[in-house]
N, C-alpha and C. Protein backbone atom coordinates (compact mmCIF):
# COMPACT_ATOMS: atom_id res chain seq x y z
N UNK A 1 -58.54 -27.49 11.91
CA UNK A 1 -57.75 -26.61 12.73
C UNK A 1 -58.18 -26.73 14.19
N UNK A 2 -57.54 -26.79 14.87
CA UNK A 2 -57.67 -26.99 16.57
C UNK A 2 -58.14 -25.45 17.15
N UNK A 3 -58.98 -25.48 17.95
CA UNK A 3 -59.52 -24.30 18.32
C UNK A 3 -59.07 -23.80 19.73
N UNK A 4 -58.61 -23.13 20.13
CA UNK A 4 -57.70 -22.79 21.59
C UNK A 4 -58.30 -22.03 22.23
N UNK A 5 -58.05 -22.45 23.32
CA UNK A 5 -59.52 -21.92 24.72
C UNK A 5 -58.49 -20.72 25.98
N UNK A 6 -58.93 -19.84 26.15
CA UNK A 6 -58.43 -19.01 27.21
C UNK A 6 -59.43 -19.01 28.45
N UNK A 7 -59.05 -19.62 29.47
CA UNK A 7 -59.36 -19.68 30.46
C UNK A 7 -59.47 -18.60 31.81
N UNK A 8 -60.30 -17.74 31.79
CA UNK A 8 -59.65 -15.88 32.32
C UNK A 8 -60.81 -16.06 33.64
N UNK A 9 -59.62 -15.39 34.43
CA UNK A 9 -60.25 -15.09 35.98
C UNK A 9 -61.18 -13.52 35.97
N UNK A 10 -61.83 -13.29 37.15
CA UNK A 10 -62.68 -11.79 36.45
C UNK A 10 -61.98 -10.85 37.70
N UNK A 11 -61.95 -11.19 38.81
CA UNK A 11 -60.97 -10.07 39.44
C UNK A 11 -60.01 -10.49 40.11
N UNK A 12 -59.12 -9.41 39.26
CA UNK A 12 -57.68 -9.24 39.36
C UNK A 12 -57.46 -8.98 38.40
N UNK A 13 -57.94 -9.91 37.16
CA UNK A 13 -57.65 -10.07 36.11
C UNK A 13 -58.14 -9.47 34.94
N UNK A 14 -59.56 -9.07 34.88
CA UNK A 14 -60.41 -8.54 34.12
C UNK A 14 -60.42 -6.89 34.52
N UNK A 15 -61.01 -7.00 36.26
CA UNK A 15 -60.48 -5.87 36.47
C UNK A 15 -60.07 -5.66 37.89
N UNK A 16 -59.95 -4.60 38.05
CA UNK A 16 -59.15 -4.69 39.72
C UNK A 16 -59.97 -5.26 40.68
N UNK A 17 -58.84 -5.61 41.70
CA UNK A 17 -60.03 -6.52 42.52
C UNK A 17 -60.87 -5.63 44.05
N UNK A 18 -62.13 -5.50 43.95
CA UNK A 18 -62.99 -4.93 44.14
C UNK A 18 -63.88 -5.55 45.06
N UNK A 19 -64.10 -7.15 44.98
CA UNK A 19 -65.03 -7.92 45.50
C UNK A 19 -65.67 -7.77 46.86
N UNK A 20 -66.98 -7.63 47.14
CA UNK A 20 -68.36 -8.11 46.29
C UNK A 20 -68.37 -7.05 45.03
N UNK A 21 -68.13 -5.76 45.21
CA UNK A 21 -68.36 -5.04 43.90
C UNK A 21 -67.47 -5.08 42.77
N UNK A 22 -67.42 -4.33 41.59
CA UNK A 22 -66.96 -4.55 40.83
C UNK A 22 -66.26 -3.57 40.17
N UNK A 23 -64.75 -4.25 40.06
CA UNK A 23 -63.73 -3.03 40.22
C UNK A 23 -63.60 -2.55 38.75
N UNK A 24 -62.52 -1.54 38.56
CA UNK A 24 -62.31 -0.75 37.26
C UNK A 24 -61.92 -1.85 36.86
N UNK A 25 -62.19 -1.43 35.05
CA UNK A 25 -61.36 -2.73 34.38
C UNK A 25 -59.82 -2.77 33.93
N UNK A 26 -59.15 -3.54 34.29
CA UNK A 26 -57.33 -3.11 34.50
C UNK A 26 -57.31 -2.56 32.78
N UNK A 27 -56.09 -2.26 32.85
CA UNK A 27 -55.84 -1.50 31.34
C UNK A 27 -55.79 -2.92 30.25
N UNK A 28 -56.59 -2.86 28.96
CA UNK A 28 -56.11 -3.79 28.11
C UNK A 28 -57.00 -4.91 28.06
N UNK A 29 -57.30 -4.97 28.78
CA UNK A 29 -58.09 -6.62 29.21
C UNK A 29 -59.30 -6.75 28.46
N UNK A 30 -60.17 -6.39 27.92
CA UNK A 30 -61.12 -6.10 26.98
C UNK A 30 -60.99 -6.11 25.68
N UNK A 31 -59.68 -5.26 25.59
CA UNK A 31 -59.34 -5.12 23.91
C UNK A 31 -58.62 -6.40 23.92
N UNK A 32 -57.86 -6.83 24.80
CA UNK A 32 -57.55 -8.59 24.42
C UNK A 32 -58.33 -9.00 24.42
N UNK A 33 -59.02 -9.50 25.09
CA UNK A 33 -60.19 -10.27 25.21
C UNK A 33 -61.00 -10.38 23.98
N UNK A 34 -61.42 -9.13 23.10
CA UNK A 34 -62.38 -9.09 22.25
C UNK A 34 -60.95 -9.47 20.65
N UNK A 35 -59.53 -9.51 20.99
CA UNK A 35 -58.86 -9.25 19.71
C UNK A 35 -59.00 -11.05 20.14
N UNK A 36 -58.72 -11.90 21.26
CA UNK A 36 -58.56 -13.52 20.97
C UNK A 36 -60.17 -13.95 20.17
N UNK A 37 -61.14 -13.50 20.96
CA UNK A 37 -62.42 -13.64 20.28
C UNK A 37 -62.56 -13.67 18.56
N UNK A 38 -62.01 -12.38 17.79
CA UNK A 38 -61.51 -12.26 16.31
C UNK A 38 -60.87 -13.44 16.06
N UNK A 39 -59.40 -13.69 16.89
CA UNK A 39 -58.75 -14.74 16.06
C UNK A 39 -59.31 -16.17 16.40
N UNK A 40 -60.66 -16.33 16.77
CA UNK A 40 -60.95 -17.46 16.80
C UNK A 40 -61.16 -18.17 18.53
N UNK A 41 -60.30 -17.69 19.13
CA UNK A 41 -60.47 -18.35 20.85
C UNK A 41 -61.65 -18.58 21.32
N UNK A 42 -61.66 -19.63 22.05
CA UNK A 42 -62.64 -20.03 22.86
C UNK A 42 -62.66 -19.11 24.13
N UNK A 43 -63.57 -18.24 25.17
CA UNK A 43 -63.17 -17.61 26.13
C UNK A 43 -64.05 -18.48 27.07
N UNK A 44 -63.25 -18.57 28.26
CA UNK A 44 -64.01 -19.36 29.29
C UNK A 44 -63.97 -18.42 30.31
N UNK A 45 -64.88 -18.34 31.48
CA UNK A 45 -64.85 -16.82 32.29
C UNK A 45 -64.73 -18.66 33.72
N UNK A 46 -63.35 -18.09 34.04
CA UNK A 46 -63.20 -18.69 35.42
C UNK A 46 -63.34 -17.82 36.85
N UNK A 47 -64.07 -17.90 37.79
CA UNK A 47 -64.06 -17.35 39.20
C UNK A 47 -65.17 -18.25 39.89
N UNK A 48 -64.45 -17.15 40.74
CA UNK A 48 -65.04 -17.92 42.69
C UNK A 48 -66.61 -16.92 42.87
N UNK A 49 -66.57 -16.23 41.68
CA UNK A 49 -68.10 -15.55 41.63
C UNK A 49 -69.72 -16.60 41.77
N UNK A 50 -70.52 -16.39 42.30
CA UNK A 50 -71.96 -16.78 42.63
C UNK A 50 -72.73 -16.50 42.37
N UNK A 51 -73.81 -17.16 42.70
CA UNK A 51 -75.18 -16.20 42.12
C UNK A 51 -75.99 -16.73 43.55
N UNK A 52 -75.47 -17.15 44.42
CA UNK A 52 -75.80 -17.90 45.97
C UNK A 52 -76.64 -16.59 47.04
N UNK A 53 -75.81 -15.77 47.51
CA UNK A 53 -76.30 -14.88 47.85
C UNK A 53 -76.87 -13.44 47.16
N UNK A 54 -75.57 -12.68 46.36
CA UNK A 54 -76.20 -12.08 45.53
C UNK A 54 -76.19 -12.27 44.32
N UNK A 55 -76.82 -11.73 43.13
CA UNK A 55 -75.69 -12.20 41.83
C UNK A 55 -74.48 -11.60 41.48
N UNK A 56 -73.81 -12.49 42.18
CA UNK A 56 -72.08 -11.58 42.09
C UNK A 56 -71.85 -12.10 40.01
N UNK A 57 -72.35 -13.49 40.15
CA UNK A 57 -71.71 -13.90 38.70
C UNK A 57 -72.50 -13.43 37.91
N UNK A 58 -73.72 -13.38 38.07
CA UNK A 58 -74.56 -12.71 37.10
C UNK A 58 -74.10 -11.21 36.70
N UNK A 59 -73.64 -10.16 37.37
CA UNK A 59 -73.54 -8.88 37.52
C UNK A 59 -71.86 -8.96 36.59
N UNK A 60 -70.87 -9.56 37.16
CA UNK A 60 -69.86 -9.99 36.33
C UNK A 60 -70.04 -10.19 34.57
N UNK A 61 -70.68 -11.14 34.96
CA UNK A 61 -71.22 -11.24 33.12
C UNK A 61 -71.92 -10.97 32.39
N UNK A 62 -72.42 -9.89 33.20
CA UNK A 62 -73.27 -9.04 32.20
C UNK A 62 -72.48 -7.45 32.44
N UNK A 63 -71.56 -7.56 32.85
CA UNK A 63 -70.48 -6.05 33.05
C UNK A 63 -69.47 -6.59 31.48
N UNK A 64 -69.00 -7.53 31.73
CA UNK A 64 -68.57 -8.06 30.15
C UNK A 64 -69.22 -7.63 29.07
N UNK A 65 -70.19 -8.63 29.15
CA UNK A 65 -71.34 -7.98 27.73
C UNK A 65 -71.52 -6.89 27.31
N UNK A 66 -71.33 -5.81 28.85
CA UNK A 66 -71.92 -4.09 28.13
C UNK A 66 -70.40 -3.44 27.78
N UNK A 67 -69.38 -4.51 27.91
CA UNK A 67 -67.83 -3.86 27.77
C UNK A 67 -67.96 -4.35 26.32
N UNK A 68 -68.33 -5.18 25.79
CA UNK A 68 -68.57 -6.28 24.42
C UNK A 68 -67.69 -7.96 24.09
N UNK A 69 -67.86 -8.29 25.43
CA UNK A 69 -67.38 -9.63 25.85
C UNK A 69 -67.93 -10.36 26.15
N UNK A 70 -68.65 -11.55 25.48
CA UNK A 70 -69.23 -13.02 25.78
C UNK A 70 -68.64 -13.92 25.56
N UNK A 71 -68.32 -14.53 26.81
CA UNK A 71 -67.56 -15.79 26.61
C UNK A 71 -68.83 -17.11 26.76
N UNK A 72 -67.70 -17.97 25.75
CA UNK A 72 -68.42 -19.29 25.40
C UNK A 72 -69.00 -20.09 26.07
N UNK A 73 -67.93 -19.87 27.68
CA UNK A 73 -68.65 -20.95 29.24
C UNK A 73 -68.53 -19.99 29.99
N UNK A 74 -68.53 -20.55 31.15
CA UNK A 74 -68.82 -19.93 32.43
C UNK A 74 -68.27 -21.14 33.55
N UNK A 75 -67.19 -20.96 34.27
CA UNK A 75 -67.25 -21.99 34.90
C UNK A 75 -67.18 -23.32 34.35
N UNK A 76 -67.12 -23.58 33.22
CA UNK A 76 -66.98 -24.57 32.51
C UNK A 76 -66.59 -24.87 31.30
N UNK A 77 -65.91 -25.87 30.46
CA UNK A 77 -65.29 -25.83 29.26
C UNK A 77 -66.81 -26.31 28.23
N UNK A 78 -66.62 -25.53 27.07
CA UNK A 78 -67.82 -25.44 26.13
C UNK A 78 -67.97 -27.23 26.09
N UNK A 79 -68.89 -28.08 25.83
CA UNK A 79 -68.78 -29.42 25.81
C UNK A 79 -68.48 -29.84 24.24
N UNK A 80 -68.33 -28.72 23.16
CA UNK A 80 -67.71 -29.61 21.95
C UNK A 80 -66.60 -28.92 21.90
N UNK A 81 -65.69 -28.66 23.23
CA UNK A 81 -64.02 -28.53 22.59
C UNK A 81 -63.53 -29.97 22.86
N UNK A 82 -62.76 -29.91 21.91
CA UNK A 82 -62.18 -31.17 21.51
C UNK A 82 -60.60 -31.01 22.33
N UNK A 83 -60.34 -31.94 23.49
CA UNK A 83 -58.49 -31.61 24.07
C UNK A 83 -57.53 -32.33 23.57
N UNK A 84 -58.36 -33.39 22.85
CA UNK A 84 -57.20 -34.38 22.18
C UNK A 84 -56.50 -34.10 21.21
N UNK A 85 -54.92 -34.21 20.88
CA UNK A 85 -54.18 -33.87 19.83
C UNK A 85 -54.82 -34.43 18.61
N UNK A 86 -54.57 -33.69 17.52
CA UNK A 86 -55.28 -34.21 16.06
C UNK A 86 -54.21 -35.22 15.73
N UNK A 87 -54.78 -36.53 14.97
CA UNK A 87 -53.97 -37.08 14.32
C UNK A 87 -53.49 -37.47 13.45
């Protein structure tokens, strides 16, 4: 079975946009997040977040975690998803 990856931005999208701090979380976005997780999804956490000056990304992904969201990458696709069609 092919495993399908959601690729999710953290503000705007996760939650309002707030940046450097960290905004409410929009309505819904969690309980999706944690129902694709159940059916199997890959979650990839995409943003323009850092850890350069402060830890903007660090603080991000660990605001997930205490919501009950760990995604698989960060900035990057897990290295054993497979993109090629099965044949």
């Amino acid at each position: 079975m092919r495993r399908k990856i959601a690729c999710i931005d953290f503000d705007g999208t996760i939650v309002h946009h707030r940046f450097p701090d960290i905004g409410e979380p929009l309505p819904g976005a969690f309980d999706v997040m944690k129902e694709l997780k159940e059916a199997g999804w890959v979650l990839v956490l995409n943003t323009c977040r850092e850890d350069e000056k402060r830890p903007y990304l660090s603080e991000a992904i660990a605001y997930c975690k205490e919501n009950g969201v760990v995604f698989d990458g960060v900035n990057s696709t897990p290295l054993d998803f497979e993109f090629r069609p099965e044949h």
